[in-house]
N, C-alpha and C. Protein backbone atom coordinates (compact mmCIF):
# COMPACT_ATOMS: atom_id res chain seq x y z
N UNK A 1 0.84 -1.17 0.00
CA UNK A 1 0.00 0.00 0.00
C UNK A 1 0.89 1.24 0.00
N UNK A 2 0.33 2.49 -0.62
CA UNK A 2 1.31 3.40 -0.77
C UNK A 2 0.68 4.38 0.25
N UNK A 3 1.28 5.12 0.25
CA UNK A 3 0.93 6.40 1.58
C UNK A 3 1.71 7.51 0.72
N UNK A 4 1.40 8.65 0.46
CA UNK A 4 2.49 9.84 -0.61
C UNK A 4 1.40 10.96 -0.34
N UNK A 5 1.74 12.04 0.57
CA UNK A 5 1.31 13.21 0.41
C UNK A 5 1.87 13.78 -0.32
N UNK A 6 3.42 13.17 -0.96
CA UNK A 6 4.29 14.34 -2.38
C UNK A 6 3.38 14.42 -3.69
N UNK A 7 2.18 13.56 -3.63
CA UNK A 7 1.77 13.35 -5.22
C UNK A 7 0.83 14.12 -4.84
N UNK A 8 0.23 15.12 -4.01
CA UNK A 8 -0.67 15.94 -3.97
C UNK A 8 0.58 17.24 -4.37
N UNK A 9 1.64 17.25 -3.71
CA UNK A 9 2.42 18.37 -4.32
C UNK A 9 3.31 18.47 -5.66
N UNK A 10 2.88 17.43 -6.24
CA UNK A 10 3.61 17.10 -7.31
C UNK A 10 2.60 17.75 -7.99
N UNK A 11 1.36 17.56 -8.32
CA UNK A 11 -0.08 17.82 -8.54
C UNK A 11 0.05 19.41 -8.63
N UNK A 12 -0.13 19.70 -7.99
CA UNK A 12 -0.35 21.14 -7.59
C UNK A 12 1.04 21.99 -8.27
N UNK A 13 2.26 21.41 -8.44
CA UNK A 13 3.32 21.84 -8.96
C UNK A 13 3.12 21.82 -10.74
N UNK A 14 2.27 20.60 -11.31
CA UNK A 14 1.67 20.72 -12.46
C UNK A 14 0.78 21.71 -12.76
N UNK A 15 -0.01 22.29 -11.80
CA UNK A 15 -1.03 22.86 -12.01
C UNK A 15 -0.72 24.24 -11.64
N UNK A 16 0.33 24.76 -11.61
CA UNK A 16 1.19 26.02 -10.90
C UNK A 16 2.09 26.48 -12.29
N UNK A 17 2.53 25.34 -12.71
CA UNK A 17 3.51 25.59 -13.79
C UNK A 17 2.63 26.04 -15.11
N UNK A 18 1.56 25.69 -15.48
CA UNK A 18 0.24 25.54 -16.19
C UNK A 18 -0.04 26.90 -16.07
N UNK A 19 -0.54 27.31 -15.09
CA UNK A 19 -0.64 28.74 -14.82
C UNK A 19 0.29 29.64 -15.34
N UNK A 20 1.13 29.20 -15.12
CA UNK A 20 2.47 30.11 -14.83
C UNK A 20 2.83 30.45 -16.52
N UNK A 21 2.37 29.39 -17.69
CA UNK A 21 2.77 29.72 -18.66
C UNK A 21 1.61 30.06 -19.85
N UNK A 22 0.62 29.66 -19.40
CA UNK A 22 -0.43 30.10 -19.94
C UNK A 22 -1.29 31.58 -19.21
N UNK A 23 -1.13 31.96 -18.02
CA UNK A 23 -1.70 32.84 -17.56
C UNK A 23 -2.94 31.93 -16.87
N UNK A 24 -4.27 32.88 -16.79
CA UNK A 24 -5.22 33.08 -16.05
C UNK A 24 -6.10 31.76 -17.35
N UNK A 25 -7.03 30.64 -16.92
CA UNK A 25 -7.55 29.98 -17.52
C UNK A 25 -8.14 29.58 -16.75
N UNK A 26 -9.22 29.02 -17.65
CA UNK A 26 -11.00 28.50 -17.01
C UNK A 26 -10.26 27.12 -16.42
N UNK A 27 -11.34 26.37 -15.71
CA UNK A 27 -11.08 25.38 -14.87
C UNK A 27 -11.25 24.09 -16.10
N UNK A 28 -11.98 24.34 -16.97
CA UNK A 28 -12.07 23.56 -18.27
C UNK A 28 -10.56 23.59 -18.97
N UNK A 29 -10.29 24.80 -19.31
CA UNK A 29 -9.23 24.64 -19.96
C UNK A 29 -8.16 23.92 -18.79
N UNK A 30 -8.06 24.41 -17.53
CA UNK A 30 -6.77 23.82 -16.82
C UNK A 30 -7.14 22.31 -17.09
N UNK A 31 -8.48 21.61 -16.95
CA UNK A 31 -8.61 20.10 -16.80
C UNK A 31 -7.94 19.58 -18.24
N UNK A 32 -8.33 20.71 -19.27
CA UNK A 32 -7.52 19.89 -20.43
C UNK A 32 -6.10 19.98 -20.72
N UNK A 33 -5.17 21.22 -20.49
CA UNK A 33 -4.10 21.03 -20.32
C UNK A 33 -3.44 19.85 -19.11
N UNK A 34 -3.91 20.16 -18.38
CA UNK A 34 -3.28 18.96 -17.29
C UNK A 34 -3.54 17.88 -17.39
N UNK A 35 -4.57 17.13 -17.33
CA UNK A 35 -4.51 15.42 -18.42
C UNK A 35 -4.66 14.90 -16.76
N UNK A 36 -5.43 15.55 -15.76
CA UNK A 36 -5.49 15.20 -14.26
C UNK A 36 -6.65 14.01 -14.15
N UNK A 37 -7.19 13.39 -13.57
CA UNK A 37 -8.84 13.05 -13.43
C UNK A 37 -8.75 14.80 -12.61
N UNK A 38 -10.44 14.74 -12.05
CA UNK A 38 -10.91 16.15 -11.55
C UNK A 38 -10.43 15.95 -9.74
N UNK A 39 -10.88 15.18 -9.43
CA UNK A 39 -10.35 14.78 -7.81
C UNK A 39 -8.95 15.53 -7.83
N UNK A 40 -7.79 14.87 -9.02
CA UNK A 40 -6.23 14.86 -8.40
C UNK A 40 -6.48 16.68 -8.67
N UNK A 41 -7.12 17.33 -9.90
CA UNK A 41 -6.92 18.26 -9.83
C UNK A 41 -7.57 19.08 -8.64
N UNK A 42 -8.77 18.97 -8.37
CA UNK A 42 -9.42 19.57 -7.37
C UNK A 42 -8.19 19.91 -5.87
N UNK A 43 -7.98 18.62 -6.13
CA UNK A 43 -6.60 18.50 -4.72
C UNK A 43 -5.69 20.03 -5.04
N UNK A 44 -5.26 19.25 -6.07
CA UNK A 44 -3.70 20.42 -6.28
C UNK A 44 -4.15 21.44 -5.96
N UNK A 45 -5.26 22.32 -6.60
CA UNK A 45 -5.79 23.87 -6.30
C UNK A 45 -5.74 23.87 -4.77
N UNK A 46 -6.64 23.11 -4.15
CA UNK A 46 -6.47 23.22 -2.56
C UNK A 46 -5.07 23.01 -1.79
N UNK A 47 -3.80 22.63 -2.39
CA UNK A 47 -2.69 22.74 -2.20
C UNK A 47 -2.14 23.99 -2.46
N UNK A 48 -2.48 24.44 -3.44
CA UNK A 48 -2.29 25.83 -3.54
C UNK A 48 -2.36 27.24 -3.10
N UNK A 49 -4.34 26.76 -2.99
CA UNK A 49 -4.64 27.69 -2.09
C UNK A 49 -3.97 27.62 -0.93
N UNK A 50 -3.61 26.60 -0.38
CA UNK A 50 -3.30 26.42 1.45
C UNK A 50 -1.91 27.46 1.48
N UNK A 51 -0.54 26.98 0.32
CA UNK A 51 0.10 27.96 -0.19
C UNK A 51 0.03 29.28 -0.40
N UNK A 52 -1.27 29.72 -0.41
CA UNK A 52 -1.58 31.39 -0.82
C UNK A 52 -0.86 31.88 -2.17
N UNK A 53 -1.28 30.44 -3.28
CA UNK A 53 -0.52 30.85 -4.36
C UNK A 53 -1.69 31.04 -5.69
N UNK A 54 -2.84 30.58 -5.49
CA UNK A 54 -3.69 30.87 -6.38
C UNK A 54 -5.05 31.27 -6.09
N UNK A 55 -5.39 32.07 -7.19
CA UNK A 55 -7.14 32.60 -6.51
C UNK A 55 -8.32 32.20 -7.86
N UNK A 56 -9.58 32.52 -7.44
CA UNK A 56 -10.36 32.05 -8.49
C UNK A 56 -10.81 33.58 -8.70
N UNK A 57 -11.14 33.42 -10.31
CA UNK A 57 -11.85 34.90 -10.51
C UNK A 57 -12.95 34.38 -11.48
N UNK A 58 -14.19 34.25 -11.05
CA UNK A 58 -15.31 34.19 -11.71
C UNK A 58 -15.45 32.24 -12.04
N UNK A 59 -14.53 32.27 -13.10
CA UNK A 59 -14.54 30.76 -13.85
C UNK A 59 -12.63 30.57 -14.03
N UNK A 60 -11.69 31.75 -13.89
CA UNK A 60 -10.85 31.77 -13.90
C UNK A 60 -9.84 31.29 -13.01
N UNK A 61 -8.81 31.18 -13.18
CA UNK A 61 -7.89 30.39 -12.12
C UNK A 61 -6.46 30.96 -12.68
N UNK A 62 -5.97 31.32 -11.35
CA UNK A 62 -4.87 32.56 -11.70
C UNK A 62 -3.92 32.63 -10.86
N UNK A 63 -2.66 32.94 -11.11
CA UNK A 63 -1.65 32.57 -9.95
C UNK A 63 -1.39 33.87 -9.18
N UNK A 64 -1.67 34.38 -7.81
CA UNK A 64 -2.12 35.35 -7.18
C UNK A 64 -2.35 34.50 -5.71
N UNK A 65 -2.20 35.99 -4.84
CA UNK A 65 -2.72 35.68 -3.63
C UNK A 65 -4.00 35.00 -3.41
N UNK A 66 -3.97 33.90 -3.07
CA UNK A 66 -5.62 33.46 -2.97
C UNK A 66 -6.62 33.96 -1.94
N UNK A 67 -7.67 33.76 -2.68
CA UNK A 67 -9.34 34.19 -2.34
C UNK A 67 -10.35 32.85 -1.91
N UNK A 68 -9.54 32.30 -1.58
CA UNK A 68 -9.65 30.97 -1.46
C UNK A 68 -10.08 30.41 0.29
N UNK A 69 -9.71 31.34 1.30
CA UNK A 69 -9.14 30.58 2.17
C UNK A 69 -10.72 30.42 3.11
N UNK A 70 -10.99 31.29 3.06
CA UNK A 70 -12.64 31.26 3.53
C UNK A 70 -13.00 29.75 3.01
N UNK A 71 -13.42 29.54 1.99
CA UNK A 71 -13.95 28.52 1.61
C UNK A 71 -13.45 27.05 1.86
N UNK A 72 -12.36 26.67 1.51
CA UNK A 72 -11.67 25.89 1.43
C UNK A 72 -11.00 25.31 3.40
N UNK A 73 -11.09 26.72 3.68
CA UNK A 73 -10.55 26.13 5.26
C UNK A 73 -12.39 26.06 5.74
N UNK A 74 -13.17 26.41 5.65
CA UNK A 74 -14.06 25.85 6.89
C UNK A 74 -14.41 24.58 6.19
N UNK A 75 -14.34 24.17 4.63
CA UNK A 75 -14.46 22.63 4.43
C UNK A 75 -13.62 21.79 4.70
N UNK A 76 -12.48 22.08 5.11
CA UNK A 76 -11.63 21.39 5.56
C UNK A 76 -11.43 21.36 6.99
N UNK A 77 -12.35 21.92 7.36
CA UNK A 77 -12.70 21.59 9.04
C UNK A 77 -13.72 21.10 9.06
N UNK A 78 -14.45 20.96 8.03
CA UNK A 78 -15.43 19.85 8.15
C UNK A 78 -15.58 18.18 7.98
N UNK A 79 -14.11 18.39 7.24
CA UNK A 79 -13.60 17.16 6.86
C UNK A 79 -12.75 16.33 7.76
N UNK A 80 -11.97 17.54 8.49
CA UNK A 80 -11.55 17.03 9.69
C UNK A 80 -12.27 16.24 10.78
N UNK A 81 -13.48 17.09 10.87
CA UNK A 81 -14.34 16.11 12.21
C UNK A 81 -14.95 15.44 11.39
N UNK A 82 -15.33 14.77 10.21
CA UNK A 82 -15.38 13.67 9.64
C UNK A 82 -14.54 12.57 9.79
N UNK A 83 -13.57 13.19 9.35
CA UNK A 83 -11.92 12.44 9.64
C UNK A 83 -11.77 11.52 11.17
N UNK A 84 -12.14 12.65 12.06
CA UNK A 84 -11.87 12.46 13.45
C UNK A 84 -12.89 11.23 13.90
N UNK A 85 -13.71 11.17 13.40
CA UNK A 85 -15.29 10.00 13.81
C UNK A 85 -15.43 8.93 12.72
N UNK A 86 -14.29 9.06 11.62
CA UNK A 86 -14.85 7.53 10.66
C UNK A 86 -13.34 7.83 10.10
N UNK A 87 -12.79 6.08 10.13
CA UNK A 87 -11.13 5.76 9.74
C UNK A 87 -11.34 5.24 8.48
N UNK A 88 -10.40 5.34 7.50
CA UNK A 88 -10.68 4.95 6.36
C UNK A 88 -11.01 5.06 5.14
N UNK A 89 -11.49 6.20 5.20
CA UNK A 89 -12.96 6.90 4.25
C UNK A 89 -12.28 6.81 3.15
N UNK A 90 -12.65 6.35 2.00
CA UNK A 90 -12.50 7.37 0.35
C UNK A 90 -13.55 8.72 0.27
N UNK A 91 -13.13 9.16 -0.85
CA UNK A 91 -13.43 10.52 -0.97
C UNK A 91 -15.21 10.77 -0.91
N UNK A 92 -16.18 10.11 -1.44
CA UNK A 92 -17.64 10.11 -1.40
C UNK A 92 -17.92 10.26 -0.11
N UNK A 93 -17.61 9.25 0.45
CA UNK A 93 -18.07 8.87 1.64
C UNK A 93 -17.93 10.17 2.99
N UNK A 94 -16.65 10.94 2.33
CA UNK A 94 -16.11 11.58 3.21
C UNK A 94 -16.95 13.43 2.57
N UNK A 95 -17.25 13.28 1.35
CA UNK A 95 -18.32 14.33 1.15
C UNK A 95 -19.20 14.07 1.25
N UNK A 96 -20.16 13.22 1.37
CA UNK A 96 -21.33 12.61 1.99
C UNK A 96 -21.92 12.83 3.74
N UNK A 97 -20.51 12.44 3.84
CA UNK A 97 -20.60 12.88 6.04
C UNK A 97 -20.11 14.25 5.86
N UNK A 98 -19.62 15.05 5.21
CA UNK A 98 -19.76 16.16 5.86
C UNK A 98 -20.40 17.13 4.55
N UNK A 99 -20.99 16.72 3.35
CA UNK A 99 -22.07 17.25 3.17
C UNK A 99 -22.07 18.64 2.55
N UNK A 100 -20.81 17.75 1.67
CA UNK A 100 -20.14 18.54 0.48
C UNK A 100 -20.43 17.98 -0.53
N UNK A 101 -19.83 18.86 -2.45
CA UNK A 101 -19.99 18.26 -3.05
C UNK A 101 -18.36 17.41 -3.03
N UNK A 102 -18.30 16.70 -3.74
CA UNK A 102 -17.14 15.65 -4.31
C UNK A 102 -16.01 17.07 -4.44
N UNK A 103 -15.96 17.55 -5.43
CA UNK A 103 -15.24 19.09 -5.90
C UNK A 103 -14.65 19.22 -4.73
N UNK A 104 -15.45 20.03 -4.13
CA UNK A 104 -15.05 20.70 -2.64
C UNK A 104 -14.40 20.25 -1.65
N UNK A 105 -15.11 18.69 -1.63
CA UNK A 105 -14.38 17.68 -0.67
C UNK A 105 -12.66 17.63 -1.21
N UNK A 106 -12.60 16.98 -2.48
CA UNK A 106 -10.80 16.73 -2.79
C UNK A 106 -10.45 18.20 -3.16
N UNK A 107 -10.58 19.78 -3.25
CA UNK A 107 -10.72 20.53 -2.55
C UNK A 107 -9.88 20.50 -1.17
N UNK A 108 -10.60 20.56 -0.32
CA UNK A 108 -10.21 20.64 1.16
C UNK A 108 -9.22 19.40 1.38
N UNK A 109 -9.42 18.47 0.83
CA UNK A 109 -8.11 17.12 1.60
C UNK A 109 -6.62 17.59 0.66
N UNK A 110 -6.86 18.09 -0.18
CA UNK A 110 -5.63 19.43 -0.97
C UNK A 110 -4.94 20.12 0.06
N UNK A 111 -5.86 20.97 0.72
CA UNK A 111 -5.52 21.87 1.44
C UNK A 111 -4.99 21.15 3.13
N UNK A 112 -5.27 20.07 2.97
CA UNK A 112 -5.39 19.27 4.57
C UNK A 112 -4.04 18.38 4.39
N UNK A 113 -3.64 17.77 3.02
CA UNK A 113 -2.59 17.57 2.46
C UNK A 113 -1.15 18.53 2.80
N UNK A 114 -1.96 19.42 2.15
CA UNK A 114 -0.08 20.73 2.46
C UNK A 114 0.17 20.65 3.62
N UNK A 115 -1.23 20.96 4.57
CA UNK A 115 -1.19 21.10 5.95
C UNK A 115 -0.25 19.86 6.47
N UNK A 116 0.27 18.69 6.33
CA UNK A 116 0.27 17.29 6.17
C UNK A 116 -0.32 17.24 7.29
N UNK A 117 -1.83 17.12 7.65
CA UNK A 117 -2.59 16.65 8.62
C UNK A 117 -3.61 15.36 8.17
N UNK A 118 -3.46 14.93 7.17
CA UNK A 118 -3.85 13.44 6.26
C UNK A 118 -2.97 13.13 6.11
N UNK A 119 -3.20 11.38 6.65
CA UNK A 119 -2.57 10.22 5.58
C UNK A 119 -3.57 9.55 4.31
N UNK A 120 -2.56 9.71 2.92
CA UNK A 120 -3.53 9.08 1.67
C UNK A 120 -3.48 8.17 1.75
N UNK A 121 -4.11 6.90 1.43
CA UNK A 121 -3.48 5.74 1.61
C UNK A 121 -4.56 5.12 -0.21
N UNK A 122 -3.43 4.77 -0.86
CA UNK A 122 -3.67 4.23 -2.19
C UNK A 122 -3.83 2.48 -2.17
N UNK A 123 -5.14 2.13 -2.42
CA UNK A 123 -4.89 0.76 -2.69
C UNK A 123 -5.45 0.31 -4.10
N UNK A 124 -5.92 -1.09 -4.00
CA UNK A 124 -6.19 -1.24 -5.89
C UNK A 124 -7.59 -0.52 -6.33
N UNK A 125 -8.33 -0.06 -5.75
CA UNK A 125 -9.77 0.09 -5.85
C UNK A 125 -9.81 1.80 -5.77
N UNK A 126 -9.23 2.25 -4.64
CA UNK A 126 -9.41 3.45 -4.30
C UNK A 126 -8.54 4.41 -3.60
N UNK A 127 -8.69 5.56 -3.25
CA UNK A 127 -7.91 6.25 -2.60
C UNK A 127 -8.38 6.25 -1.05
N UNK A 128 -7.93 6.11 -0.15
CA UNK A 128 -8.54 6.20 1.67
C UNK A 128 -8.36 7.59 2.24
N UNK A 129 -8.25 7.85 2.96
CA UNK A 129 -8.03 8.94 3.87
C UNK A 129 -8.23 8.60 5.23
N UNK A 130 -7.37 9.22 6.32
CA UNK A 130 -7.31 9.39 7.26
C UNK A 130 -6.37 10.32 8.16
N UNK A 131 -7.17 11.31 9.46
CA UNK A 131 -6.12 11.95 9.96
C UNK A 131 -4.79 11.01 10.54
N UNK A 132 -3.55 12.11 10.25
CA UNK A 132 -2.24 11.94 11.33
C UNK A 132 -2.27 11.28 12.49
């Protein structure tokens, strides 16, 4: 079984560099330059944001102080006391109990990632989660 919080920053280092040479682009266009599923990308942004390296403007996504942190940190305190009351979780399950969408959820475990306050844990089926 693998355990790698670096592939959330590896992630987010794709999705930084992307920025960085194209400018300001829709979340469509970043999904097609980056070649991510939406989860790994959803992550990276919330790695970012946690960074204070990117913000959203409208549909845009832009490398800037982020505007981010409101959002992204109280879902990721929601995910936490999810975290804290059920071991194990993949990602549904874990926007389901705290009653997010999917987005938002890998989102916040992005941001809970940088923090390294999650362990990922990769097996053949799925991705897990659990706090430190």
């Amino acid at each position: 079984m693998k355990n790698n919080i670096d592939d959330y920053g590896k992630i987010a280092g794709r999705i930084w560099r992307t920025l960085d040479k194209y400018g300001p682009i829709t979340e469509r266009n970043l999904f097609r330059k980056i070649r991510l599923n939406k989860n790994d990308l959803y992550a990276g942004i919330g790695w970012l944001a946690r960074e204070n390296k990117i913000s959203k403007d409208g549909t845009y996504y832009k490398l800037s102080e982020t505007n981010l942190t409101e959002k992204i940190g109280n879902d990721a305190g929601k995910i936490w006391d999810a975290l804290s009351n059920y071991r194990d979780v993949n990602v549904s399950s874990i926007a389901k109990i705290s009653q997010l969408k999917i987005e938002d959820a890998c989102t916040a475990l992005g941001w809970l990632a940088r923090e390294d306050k999650i362990a990922i844990n990769y097996t053949i089926k799925e991705t897990r989660y659990n706090l430190k």
